[in-house]
N, C-alpha and C. Protein backbone atom coordinates (compact mmCIF):
# COMPACT_ATOMS: atom_id res chain seq x y z
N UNK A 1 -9.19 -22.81 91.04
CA UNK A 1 -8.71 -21.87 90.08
C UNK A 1 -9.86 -21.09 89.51
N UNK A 2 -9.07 -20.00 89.10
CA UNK A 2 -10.44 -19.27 88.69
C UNK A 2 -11.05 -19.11 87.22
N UNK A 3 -11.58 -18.76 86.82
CA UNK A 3 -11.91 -18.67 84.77
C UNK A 3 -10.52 -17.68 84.64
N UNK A 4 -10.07 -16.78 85.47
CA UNK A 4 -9.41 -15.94 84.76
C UNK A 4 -7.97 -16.66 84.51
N UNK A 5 -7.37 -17.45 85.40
CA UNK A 5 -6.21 -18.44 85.22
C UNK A 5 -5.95 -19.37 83.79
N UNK A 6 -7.53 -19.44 83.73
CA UNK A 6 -7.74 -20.44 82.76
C UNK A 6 -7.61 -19.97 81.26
N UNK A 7 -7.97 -18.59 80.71
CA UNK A 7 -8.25 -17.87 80.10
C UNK A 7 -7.22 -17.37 79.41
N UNK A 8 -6.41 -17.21 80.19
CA UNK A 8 -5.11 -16.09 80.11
C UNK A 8 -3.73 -16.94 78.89
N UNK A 9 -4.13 -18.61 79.28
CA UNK A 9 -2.71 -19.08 78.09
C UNK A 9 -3.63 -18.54 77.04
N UNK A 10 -4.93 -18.81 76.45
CA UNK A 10 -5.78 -18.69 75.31
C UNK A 10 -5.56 -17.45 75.31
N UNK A 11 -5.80 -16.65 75.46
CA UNK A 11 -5.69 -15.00 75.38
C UNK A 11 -3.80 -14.68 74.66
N UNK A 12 -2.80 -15.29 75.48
CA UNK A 12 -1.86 -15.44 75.57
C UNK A 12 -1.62 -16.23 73.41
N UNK A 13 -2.11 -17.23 73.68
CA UNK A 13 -1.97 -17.64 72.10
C UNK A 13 -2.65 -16.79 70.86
N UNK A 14 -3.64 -16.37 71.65
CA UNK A 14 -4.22 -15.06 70.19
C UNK A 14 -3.56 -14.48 70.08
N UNK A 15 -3.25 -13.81 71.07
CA UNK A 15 -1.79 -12.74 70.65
C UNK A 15 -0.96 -12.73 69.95
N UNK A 16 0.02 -14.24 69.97
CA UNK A 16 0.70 -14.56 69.16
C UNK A 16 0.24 -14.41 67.84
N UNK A 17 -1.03 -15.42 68.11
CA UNK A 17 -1.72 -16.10 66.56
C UNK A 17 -1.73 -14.79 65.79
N UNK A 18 -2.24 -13.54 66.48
CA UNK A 18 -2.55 -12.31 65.50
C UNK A 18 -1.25 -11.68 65.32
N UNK A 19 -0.19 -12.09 66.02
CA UNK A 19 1.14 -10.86 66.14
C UNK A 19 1.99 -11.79 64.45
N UNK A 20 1.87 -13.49 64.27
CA UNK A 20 1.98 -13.92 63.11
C UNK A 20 1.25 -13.43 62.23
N UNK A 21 0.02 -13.28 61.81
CA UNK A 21 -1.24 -13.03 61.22
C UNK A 21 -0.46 -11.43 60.41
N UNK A 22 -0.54 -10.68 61.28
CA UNK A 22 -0.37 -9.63 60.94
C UNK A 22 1.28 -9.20 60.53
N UNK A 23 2.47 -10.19 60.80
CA UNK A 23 3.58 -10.28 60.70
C UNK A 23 3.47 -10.82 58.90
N UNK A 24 2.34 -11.80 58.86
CA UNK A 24 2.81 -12.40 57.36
C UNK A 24 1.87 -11.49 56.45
N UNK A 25 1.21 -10.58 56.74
CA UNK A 25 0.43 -9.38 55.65
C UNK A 25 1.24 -8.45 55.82
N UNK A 26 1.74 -8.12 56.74
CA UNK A 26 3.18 -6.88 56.50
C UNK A 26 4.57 -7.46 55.53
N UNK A 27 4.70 -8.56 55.34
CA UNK A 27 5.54 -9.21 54.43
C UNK A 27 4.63 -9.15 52.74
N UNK A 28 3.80 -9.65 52.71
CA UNK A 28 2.82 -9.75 51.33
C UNK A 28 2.71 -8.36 51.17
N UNK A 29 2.60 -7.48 52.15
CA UNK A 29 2.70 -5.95 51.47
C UNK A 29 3.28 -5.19 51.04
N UNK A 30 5.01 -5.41 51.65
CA UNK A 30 5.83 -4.95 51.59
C UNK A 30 6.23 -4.57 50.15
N UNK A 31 6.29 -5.77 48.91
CA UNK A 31 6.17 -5.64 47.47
C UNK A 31 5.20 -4.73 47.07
N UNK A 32 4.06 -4.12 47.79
CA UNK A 32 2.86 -3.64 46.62
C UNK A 32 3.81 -2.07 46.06
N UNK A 33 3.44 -1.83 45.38
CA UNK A 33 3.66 -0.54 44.33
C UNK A 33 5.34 -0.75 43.93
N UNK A 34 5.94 -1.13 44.40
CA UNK A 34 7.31 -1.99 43.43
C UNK A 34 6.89 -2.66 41.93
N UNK A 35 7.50 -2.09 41.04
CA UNK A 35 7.24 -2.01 39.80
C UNK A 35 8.36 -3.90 39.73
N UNK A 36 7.90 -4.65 39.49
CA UNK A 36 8.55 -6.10 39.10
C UNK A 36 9.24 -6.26 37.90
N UNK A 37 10.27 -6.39 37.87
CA UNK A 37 11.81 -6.86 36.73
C UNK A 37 11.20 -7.20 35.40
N UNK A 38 10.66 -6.86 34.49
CA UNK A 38 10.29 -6.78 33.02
C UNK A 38 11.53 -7.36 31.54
N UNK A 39 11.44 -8.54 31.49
CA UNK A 39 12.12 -8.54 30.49
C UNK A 39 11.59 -7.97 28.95
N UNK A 40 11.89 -6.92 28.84
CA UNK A 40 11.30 -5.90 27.76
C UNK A 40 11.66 -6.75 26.35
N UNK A 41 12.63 -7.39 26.04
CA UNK A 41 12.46 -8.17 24.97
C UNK A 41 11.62 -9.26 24.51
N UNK A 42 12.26 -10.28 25.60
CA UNK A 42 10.53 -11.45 26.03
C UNK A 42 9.40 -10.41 25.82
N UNK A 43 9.00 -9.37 26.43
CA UNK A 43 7.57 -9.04 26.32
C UNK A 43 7.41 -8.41 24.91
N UNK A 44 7.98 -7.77 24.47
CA UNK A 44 7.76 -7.35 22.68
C UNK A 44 7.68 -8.71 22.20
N UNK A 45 8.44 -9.82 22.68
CA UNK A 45 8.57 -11.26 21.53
C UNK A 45 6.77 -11.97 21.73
N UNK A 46 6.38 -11.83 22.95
CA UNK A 46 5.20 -12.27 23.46
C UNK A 46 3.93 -11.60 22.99
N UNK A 47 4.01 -10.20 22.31
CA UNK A 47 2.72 -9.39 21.90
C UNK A 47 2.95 -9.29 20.40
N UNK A 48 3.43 -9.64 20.25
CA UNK A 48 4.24 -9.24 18.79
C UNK A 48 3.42 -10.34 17.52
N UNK A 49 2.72 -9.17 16.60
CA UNK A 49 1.20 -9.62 15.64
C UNK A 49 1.46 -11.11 14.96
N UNK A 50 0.40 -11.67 14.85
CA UNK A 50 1.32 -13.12 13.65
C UNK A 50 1.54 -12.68 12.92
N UNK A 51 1.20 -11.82 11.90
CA UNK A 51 1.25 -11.77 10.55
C UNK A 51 1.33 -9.83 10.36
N UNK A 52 2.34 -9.81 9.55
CA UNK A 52 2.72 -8.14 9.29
C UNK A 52 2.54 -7.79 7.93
N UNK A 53 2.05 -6.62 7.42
CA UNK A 53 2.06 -6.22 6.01
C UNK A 53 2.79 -5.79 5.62
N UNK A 54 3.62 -5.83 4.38
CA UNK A 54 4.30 -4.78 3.43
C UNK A 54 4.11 -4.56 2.39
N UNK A 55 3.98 -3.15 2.26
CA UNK A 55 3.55 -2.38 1.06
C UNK A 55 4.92 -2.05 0.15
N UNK A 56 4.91 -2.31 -0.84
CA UNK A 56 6.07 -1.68 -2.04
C UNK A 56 5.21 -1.09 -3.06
N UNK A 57 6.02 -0.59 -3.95
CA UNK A 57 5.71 -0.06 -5.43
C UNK A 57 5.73 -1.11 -6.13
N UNK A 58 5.36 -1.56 -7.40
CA UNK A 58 5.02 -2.40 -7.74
C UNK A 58 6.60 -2.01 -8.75
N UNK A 59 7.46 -3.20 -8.89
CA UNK A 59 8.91 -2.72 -9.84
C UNK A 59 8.16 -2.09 -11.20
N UNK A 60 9.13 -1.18 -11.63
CA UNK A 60 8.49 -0.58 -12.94
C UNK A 60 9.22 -1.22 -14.37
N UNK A 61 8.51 -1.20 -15.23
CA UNK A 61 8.86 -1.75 -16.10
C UNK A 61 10.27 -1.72 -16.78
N UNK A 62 11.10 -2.20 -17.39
CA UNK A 62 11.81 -1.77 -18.01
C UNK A 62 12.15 -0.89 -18.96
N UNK A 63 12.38 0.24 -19.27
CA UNK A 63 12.33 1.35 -20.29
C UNK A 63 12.60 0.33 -21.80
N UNK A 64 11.49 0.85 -22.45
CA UNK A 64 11.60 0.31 -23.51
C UNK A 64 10.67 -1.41 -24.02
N UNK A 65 10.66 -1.66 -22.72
CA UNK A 65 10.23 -2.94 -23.08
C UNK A 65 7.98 -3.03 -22.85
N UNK A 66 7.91 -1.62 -22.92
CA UNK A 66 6.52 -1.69 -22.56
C UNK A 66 5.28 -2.12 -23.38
N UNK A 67 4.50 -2.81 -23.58
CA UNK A 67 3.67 -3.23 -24.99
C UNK A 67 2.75 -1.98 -24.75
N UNK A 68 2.09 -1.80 -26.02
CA UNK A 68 1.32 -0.42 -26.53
C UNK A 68 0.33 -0.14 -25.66
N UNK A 69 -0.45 -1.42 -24.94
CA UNK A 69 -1.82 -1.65 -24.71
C UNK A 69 -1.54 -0.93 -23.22
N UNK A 70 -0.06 -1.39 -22.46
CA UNK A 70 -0.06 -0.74 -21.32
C UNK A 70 -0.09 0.13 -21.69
N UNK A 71 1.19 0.79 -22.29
CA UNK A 71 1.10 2.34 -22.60
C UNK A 71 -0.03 3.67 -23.10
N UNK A 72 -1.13 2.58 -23.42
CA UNK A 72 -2.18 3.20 -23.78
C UNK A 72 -2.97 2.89 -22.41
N UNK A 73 -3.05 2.28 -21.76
CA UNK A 73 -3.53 2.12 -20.68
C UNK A 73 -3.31 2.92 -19.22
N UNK A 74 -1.80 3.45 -18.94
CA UNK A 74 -1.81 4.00 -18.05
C UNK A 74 -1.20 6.20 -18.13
N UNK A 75 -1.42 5.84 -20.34
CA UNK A 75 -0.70 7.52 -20.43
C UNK A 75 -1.85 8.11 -21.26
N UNK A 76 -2.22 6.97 -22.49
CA UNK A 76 -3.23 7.44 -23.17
C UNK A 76 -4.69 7.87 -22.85
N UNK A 77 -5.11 6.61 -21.77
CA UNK A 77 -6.47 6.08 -21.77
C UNK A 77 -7.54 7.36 -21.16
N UNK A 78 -6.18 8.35 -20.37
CA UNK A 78 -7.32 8.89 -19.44
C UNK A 78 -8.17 10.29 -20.28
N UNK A 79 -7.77 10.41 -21.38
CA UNK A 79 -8.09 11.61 -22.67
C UNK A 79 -8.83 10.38 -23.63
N UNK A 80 -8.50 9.75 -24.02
CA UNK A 80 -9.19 9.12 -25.02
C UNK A 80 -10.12 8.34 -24.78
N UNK A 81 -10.26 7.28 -23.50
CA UNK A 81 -11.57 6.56 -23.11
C UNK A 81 -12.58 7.80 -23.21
N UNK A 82 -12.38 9.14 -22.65
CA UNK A 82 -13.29 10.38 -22.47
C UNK A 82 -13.68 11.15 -23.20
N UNK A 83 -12.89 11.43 -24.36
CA UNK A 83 -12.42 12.49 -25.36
C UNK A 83 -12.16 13.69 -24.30
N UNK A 84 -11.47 13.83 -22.99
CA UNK A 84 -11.43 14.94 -22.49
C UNK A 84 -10.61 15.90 -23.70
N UNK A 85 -10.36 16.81 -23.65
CA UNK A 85 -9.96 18.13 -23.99
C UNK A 85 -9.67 17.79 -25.74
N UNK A 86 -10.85 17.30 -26.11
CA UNK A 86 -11.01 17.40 -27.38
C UNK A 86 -10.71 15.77 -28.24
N UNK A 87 -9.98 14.90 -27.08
CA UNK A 87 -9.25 13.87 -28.02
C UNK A 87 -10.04 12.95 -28.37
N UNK A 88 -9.76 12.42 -29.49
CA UNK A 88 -10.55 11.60 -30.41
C UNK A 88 -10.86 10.32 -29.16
N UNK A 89 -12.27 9.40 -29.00
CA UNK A 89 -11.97 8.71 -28.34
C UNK A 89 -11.65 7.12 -29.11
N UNK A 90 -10.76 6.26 -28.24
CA UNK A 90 -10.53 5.06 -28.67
C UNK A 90 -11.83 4.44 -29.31
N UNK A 91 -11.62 3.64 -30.59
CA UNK A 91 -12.18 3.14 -31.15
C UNK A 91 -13.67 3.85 -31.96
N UNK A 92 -13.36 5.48 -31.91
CA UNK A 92 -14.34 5.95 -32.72
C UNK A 92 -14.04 6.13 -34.27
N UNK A 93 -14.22 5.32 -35.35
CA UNK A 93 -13.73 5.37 -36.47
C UNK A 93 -14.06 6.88 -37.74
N UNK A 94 -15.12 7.62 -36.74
CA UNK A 94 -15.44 8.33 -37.56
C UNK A 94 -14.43 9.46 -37.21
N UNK A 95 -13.84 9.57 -36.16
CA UNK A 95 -13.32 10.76 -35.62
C UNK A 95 -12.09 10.32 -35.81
N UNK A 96 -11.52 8.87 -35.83
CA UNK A 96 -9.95 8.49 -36.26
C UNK A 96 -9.63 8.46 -38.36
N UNK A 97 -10.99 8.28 -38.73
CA UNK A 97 -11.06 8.45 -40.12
C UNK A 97 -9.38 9.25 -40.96
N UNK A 98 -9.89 10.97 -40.62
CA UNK A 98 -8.72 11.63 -41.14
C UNK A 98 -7.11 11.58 -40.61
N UNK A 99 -7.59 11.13 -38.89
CA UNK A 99 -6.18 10.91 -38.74
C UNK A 99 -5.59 9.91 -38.89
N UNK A 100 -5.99 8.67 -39.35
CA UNK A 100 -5.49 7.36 -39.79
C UNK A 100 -5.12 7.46 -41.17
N UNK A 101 -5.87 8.75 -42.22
CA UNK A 101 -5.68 9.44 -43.31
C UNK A 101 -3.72 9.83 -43.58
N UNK A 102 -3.50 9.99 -42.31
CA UNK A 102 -2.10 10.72 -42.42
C UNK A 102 -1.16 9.26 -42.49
N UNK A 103 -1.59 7.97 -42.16
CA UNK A 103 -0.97 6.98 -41.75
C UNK A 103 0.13 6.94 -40.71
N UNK A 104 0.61 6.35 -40.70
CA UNK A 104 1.60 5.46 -39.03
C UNK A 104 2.36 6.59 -39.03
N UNK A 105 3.49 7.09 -39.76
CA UNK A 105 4.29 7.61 -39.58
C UNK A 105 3.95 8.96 -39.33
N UNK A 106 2.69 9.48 -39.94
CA UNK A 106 1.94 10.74 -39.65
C UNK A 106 1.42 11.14 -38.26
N UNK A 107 0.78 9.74 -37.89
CA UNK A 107 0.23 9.36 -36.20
C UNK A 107 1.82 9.34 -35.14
N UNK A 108 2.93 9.15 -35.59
CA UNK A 108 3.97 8.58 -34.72
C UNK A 108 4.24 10.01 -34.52
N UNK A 109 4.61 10.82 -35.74
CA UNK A 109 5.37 12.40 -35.86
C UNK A 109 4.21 13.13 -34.89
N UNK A 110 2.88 13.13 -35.17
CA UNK A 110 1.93 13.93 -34.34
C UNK A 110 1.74 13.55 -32.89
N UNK A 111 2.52 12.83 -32.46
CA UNK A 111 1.88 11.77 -31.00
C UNK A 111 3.52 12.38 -30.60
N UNK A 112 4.72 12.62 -31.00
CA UNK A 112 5.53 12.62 -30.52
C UNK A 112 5.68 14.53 -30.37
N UNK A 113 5.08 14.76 -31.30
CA UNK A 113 5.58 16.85 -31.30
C UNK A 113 4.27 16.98 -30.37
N UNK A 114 3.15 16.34 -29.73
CA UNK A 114 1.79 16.65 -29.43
C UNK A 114 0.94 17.28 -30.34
N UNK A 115 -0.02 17.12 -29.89
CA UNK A 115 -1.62 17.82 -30.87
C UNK A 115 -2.27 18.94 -29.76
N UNK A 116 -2.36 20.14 -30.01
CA UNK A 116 -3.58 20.46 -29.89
C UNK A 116 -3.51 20.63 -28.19
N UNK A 117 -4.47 20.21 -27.52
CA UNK A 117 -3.81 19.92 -26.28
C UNK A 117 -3.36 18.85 -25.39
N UNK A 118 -2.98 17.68 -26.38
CA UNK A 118 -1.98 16.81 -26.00
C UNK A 118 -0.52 16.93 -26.26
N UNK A 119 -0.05 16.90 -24.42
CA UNK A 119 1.17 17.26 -25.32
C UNK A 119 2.46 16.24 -25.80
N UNK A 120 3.18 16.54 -25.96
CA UNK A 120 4.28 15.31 -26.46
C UNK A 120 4.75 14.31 -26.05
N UNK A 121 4.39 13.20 -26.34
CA UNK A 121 4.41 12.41 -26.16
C UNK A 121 3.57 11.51 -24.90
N UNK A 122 2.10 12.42 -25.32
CA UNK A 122 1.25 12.24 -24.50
C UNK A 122 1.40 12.93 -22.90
N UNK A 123 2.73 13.30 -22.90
CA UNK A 123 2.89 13.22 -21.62
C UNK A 123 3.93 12.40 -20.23
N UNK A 124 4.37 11.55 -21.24
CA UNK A 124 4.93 10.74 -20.59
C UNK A 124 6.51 10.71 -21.61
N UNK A 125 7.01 11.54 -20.77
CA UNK A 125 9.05 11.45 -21.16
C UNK A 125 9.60 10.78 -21.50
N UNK A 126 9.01 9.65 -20.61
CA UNK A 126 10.47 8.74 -20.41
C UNK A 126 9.68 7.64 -21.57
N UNK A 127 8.90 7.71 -22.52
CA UNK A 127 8.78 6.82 -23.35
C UNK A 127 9.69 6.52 -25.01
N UNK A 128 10.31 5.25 -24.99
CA UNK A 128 11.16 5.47 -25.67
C UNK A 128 10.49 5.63 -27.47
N UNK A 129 10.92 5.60 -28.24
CA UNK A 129 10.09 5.95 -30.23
C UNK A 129 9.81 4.56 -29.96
N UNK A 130 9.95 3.63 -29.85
CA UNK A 130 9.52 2.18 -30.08
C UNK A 130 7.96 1.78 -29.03
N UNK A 131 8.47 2.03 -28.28
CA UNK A 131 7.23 2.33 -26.87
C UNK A 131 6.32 2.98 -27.39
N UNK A 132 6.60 4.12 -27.80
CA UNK A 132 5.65 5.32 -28.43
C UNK A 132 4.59 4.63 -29.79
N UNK A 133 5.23 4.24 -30.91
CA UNK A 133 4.98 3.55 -31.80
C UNK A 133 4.20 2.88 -31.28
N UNK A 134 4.30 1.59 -30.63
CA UNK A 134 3.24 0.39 -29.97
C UNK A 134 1.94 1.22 -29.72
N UNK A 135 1.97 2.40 -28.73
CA UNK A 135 0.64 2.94 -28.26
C UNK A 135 0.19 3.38 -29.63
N UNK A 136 0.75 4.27 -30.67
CA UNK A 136 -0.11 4.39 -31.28
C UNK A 136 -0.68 3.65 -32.48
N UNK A 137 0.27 2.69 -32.55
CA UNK A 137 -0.89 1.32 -33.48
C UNK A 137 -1.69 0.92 -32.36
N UNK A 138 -1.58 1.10 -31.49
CA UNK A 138 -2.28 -0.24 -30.56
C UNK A 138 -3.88 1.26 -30.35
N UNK A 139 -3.40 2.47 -30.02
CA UNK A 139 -5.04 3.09 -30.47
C UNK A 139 -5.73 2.68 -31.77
N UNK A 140 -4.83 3.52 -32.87
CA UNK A 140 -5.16 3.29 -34.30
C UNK A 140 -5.80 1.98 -34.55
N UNK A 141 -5.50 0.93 -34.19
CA UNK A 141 -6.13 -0.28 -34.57
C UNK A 141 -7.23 -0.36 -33.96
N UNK A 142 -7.56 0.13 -32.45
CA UNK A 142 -8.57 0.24 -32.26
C UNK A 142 -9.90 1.25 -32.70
N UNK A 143 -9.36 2.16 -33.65
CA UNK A 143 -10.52 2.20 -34.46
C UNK A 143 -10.06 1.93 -35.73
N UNK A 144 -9.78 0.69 -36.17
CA UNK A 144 -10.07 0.10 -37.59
C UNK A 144 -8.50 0.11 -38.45
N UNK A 145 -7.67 0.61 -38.08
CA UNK A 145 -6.22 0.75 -38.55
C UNK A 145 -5.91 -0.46 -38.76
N UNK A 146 -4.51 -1.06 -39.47
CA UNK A 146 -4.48 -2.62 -39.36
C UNK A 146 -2.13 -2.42 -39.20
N UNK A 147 -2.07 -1.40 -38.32
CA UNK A 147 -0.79 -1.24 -37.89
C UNK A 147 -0.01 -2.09 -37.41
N UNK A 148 1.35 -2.50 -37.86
CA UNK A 148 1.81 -3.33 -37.04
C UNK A 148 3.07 -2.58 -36.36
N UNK A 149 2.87 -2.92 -34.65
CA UNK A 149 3.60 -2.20 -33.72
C UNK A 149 4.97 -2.66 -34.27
N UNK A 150 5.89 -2.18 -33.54
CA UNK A 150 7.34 -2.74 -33.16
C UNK A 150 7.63 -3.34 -32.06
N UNK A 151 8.64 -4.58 -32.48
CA UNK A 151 8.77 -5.38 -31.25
C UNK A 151 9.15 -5.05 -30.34
């Protein structure tokens, strides 16, 4: 026999071997660029942050029920910590002198019609005469007044 007799099953099995070979990468390829079945809920549930923020307004007070110190704190403070546009500042006794002169009810009537260029009621509407009152003992005392707010 000759080498070539001999040769020919081996030759004969590569063939195969590569005609499989290349049969099972035409299968593994067949999927490429096919977009795969996405469960879009699972995947939002799977990326989805630990921990989320929420922002609110902070609830607002009840009308009426505000103590002076806020009210002087978030209507008064920003003219009077400064004396912007003329206003006496908190706790200067020389400059609250004459207007503590007029007493409470003088300070309540002038704080509610405005002064000058504050205007009525500082500014703030929705404050009720009792509300109003509190802020202005609660300035007045701070320069030297001895007012007592309303409850």
């Amino acid at each position: 026999m000759s080498d070539f007799g001999r040769s020919a099953p081996v030759r004969s099995y590569a063939r195969i071997a590569l005609s499989i070979g290349v049969a099972a990468l035409a299968t593994q390829l067949v999927g490429c660029g096919k977009k795969a079945a996405v469960d879009d809920e699972l995947a939002a549930k799977l990326i989805q942050p630990v921990a989320q923020v929420s922002l609110a307004a902070a609830p607002a007070a009840a009308p009426g029920s505000r103590k002076g110190e806020e009210i002087y704190a978030s209507v008064c403070g920003a003219c009077h910590e400064t004396g912007a546009a003329g206003a006496p500042k908190a706790g200067d006794k020389a400059a609250w002198g004459p207007r503590l002169a007029q007493g409470y009810d003088g300070l309540v009537k002038s704080a509610t019609a405005g002064k000058n260029a504050m205007p009525p009621k500082g500014g703030a509407a929705d404050l009720t005469e009792n509300e109003l009152k509190r802020a202005v003992a609660f300035l007045a005392n701070k320069a030297g007044a001895g007012f007592k707010a309303p409850d």
